[in-house]
PDB file of N, CA and C in Angstrom:
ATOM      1  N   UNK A   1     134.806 153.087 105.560  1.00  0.00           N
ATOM      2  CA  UNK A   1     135.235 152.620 104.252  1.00  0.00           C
ATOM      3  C   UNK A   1     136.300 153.588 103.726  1.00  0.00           C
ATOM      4  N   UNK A   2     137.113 153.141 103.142  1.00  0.00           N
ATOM      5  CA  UNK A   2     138.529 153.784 102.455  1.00  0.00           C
ATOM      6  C   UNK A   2     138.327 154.173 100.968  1.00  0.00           C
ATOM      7  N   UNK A   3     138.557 155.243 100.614  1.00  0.00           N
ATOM      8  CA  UNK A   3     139.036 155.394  99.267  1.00  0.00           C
ATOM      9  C   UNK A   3     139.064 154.491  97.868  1.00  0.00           C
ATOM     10  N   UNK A   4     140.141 153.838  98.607  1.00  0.00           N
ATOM     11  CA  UNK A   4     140.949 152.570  97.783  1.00  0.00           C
ATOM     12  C   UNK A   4     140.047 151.320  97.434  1.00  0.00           C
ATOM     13  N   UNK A   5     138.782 150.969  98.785  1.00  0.00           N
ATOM     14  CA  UNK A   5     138.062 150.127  98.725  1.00  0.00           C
ATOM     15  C   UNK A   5     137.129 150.425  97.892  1.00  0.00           C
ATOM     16  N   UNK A   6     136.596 151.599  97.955  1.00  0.00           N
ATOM     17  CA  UNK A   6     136.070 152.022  96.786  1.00  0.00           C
ATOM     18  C   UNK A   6     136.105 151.933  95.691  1.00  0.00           C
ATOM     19  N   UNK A   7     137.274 152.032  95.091  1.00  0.00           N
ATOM     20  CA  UNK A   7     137.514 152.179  94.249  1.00  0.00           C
ATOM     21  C   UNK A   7     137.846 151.056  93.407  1.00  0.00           C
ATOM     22  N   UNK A   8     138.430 150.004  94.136  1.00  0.00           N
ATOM     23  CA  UNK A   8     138.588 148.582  93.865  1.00  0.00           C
ATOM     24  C   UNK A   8     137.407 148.066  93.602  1.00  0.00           C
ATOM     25  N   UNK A   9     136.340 147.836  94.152  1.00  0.00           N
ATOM     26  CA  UNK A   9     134.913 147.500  93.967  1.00  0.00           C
ATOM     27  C   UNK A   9     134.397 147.998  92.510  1.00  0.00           C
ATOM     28  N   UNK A  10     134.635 149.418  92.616  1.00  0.00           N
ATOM     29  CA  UNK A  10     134.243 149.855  91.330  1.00  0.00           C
ATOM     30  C   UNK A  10     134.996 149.374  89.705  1.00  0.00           C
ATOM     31  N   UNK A  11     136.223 149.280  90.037  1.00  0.00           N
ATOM     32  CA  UNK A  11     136.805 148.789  89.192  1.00  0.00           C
ATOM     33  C   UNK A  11     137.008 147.149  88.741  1.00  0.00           C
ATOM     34  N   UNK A  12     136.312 146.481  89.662  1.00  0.00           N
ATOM     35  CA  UNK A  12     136.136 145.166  89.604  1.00  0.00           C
ATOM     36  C   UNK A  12     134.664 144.901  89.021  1.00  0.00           C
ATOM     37  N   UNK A  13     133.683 145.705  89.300  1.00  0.00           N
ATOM     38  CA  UNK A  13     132.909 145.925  88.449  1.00  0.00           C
ATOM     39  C   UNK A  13     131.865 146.700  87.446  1.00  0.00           C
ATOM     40  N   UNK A  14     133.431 147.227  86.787  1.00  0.00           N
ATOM     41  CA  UNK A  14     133.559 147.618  85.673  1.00  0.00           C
ATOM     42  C   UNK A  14     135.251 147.163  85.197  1.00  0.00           C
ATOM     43  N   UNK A  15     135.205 146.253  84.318  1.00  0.00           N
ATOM     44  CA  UNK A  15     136.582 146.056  84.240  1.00  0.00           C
ATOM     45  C   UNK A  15     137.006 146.671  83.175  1.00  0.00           C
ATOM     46  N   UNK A  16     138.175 147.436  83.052  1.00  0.00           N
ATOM     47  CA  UNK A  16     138.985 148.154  82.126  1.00  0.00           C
ATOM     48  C   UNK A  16     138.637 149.183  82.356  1.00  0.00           C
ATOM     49  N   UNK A  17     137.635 149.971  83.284  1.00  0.00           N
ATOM     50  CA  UNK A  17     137.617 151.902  83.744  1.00  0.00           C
ATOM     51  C   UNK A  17     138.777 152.170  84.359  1.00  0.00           C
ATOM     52  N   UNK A  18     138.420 153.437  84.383  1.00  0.00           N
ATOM     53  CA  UNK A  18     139.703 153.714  84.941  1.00  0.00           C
ATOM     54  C   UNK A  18     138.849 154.841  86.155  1.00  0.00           C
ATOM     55  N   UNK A  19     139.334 154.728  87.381  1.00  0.00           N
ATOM     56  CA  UNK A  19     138.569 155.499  88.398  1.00  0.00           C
ATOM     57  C   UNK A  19     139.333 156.095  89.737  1.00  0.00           C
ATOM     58  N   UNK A  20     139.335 156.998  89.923  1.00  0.00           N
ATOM     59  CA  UNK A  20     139.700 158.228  91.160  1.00  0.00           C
ATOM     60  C   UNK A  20     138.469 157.766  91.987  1.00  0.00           C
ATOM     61  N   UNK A  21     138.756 157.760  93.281  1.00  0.00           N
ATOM     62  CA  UNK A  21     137.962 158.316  94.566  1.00  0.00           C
ATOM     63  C   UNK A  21     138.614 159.266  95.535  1.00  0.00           C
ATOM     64  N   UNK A  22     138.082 159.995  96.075  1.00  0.00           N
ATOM     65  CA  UNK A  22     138.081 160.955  97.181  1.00  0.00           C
ATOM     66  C   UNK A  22     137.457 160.552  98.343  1.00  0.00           C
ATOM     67  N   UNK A  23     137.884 161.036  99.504  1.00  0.00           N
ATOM     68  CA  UNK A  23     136.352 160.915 100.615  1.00  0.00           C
ATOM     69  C   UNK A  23     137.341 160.943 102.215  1.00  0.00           C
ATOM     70  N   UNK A  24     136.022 161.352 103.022  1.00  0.00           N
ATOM     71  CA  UNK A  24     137.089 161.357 104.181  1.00  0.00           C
ATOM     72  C   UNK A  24     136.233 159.919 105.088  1.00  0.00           C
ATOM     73  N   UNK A  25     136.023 159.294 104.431  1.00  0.00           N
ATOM     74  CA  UNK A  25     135.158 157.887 105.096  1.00  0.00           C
ATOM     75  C   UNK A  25     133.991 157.867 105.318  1.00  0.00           C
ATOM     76  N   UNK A  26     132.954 158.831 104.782  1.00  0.00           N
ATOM     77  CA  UNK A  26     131.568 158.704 104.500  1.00  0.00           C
ATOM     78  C   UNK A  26     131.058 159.165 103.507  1.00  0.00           C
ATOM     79  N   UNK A  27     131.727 160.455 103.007  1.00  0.00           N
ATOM     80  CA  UNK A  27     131.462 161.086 101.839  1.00  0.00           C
ATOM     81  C   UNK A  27     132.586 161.008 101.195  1.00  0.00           C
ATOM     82  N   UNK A  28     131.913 160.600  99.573  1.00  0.00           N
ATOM     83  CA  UNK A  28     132.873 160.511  98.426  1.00  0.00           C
ATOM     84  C   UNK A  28     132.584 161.461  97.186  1.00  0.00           C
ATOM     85  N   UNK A  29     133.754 161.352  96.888  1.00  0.00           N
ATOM     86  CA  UNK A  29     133.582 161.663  95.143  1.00  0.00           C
ATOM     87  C   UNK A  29     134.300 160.772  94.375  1.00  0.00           C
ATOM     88  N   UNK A  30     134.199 160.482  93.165  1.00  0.00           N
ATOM     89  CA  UNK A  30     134.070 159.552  92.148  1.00  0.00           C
ATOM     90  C   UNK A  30     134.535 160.230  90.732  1.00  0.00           C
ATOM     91  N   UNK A  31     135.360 159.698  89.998  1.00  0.00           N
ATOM     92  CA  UNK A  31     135.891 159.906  88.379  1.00  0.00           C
ATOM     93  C   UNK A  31     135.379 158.674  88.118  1.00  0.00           C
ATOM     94  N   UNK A  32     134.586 158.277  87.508  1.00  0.00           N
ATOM     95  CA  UNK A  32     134.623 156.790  86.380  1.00  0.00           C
ATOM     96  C   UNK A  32     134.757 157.090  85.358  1.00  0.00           C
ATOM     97  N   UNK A  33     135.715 156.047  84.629  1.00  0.00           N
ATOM     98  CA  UNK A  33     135.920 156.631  82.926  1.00  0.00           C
ATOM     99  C   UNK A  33     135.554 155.109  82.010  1.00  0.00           C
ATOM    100  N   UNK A  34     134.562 154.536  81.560  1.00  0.00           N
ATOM    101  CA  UNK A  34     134.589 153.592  81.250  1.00  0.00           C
ATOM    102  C   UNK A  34     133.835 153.652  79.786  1.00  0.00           C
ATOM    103  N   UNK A  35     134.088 152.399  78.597  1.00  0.00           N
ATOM    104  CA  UNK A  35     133.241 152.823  77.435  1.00  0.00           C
ATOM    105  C   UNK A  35     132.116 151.864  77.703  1.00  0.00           C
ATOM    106  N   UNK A  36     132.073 151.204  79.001  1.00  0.00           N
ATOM    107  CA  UNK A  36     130.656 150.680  79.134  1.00  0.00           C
ATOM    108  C   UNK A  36     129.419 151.787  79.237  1.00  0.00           C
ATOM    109  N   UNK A  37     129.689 152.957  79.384  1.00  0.00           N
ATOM    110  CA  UNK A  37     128.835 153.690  79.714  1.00  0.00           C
ATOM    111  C   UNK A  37     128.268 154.397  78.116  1.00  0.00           C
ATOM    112  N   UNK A  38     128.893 154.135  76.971  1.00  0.00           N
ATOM    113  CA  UNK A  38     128.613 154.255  75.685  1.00  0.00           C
ATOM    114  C   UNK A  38     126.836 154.063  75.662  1.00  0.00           C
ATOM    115  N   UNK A  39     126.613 155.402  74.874  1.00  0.00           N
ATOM    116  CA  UNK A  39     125.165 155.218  74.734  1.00  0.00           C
ATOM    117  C   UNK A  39     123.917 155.320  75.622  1.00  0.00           C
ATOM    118  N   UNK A  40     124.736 155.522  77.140  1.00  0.00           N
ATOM    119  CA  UNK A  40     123.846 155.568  77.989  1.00  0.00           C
ATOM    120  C   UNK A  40     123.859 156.883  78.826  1.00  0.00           C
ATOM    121  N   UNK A  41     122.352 157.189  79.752  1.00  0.00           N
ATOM    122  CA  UNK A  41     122.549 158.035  80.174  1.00  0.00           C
ATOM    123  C   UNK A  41     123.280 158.464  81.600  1.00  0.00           C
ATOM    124  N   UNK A  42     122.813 159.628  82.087  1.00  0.00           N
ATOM    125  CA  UNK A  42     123.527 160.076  83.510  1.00  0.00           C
ATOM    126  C   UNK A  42     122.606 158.987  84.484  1.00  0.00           C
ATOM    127  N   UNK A  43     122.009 158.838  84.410  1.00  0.00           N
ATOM    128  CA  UNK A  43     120.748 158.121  86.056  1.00  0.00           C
ATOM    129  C   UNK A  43     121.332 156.511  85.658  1.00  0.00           C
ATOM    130  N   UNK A  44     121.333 156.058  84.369  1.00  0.00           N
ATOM    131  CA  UNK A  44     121.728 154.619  84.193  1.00  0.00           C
ATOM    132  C   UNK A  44     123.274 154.591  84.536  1.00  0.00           C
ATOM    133  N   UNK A  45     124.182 155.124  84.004  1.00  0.00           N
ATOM    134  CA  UNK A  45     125.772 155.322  84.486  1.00  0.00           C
ATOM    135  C   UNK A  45     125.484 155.402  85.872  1.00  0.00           C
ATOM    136  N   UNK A  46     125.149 155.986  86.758  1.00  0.00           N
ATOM    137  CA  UNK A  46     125.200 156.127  88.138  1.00  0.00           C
ATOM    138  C   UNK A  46     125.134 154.849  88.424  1.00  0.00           C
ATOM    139  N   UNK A  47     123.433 154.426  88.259  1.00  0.00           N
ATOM    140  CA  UNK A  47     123.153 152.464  88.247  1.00  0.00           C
ATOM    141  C   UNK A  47     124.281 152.180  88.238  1.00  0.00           C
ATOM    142  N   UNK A  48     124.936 151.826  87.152  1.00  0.00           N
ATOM    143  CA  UNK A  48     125.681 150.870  87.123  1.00  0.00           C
ATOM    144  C   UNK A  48     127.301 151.452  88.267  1.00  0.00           C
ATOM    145  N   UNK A  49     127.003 152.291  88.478  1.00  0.00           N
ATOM    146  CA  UNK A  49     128.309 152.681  89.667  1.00  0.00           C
ATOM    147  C   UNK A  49     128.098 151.522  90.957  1.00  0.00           C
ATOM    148  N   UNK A  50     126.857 152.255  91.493  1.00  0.00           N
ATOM    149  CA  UNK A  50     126.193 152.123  92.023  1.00  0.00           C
ATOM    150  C   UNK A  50     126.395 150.364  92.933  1.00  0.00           C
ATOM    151  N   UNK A  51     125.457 149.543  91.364  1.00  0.00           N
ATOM    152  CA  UNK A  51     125.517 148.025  91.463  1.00  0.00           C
ATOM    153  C   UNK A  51     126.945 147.460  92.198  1.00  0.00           C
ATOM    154  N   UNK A  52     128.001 148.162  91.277  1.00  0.00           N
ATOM    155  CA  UNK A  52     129.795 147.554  91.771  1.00  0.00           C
ATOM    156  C   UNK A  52     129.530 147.860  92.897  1.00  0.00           C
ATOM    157  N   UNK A  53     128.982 148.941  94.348  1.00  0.00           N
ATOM    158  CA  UNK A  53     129.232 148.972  95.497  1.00  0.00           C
ATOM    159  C   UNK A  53     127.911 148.133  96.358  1.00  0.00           C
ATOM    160  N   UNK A  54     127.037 147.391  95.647  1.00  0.00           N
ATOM    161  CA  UNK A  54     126.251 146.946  96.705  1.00  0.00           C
ATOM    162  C   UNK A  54     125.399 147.577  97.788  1.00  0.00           C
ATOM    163  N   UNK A  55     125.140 146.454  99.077  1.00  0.00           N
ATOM    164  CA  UNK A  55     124.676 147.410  99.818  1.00  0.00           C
ATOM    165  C   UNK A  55     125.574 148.083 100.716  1.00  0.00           C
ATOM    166  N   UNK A  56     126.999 148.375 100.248  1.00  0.00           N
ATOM    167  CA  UNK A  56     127.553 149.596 100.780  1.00  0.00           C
ATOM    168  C   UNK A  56     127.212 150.784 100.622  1.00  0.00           C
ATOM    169  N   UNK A  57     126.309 150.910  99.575  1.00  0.00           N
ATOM    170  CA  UNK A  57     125.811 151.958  99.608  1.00  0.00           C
ATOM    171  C   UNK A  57     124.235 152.216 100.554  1.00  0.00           C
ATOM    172  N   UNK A  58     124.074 151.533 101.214  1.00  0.00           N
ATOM    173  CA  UNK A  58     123.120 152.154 102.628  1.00  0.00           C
ATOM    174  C   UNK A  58     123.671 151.414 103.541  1.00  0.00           C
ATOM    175  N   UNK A  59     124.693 151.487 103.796  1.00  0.00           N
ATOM    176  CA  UNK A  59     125.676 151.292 105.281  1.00  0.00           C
ATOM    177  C   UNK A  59     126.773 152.234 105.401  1.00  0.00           C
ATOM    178  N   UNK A  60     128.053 151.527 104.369  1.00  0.00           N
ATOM    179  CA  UNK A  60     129.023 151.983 104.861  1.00  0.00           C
ATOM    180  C   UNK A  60     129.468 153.570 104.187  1.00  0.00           C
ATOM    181  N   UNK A  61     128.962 153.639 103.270  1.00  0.00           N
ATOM    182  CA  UNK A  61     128.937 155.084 102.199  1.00  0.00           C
ATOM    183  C   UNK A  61     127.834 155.880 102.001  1.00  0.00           C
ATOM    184  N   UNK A  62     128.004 156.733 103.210  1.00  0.00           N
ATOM    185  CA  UNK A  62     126.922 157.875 103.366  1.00  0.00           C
ATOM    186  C   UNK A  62     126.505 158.641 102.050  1.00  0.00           C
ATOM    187  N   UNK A  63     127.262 159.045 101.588  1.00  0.00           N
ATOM    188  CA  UNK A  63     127.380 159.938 100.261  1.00  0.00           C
ATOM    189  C   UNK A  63     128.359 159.808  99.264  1.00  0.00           C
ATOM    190  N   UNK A  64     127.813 159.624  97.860  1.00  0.00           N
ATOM    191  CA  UNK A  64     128.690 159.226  96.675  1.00  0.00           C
ATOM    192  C   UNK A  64     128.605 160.603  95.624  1.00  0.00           C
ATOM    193  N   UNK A  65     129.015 161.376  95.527  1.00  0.00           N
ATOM    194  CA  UNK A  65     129.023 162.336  94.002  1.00  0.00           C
ATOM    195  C   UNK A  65     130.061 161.341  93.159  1.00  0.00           C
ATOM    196  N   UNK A  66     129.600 161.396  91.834  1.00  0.00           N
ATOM    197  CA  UNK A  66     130.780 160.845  90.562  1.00  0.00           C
ATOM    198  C   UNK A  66     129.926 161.538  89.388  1.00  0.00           C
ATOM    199  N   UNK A  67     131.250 161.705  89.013  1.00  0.00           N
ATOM    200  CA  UNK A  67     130.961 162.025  87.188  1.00  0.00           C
ATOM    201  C   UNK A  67     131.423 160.607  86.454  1.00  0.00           C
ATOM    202  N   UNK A  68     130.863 160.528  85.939  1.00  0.00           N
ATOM    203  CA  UNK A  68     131.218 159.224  84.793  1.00  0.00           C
ATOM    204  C   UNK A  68     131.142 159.673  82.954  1.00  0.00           C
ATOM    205  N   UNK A  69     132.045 159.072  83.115  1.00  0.00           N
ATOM    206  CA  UNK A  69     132.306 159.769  81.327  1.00  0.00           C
ATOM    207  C   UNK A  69     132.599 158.433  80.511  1.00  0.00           C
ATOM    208  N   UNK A  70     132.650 158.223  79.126  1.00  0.00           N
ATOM    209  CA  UNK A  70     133.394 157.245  78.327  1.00  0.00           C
ATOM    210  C   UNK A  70     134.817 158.112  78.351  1.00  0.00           C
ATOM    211  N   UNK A  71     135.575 157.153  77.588  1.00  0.00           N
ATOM    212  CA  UNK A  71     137.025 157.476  77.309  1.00  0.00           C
ATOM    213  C   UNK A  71     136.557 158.653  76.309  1.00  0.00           C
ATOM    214  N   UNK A  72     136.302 158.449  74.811  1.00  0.00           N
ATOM    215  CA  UNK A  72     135.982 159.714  74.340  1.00  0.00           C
ATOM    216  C   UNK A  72     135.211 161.162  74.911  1.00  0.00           C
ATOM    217  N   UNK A  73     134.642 160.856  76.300  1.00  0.00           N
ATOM    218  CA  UNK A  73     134.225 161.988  76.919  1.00  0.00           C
ATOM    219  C   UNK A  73     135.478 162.820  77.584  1.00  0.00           C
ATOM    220  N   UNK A  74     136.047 161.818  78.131  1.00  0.00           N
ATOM    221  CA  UNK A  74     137.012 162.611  78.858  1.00  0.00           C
ATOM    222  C   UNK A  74     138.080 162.977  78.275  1.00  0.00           C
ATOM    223  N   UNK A  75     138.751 162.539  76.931  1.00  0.00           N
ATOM    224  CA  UNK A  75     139.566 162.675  76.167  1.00  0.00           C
ATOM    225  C   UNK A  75     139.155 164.245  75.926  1.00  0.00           C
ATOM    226  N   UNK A  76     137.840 164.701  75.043  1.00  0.00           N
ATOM    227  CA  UNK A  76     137.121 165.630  74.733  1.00  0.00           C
ATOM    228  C   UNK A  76     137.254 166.938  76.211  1.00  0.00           C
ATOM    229  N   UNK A  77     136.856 166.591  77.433  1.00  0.00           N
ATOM    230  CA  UNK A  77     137.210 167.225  78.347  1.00  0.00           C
ATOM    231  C   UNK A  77     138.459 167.997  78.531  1.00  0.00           C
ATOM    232  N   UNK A  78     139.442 166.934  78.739  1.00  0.00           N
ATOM    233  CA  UNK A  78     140.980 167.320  78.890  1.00  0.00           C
ATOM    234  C   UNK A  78     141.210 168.098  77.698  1.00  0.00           C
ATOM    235  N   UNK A  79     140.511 168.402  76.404  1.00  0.00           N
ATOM    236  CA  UNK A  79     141.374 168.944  75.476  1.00  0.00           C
ATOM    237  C   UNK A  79     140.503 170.738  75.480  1.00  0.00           C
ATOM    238  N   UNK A  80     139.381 170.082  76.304  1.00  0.00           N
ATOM    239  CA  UNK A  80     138.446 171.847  76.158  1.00  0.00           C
ATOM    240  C   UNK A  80     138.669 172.533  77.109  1.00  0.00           C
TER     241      UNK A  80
END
């Protein structure tokens, strides 16, 4: 699995995030920036990463790290 595919998936479901992937084709890392994640926590944000990749995630994607933030999280980030 590619990067890009990744990342497309993710962004298809979650529409309007905005998302980075990394990975060298089994292991990834992950930016999600979405305000669906408003109000919720770290284990539920993952969920919902998660759901957008299916069961690619026990086949084709060995390992996922992501941080997921809202827009006001990461806005807050970039400025600290």
């Amino acid at each position: 699995m590619e990067p890009d595919t990744i990342k497309h998936m993710i962004e298809t479901g979650l529409p309007g995030g905005k998302v980075q992937v990394q990975g060298d084709g089994s292991h990834f890392e992950a930016l999600v920036i979405s305000d669906e994640f408003e109000g919720k926590n770290t284990l539920t944000r993952h969920r919902m990463v998660y759901a957008t990749l299916g069961d690619n995630m026990q086949s084709a994607i060995h390992a996922l790290s992501m941080r997921t933030l809202t827009n006001a999280e990461w806005l807050t980030a970039q400025q600290g």
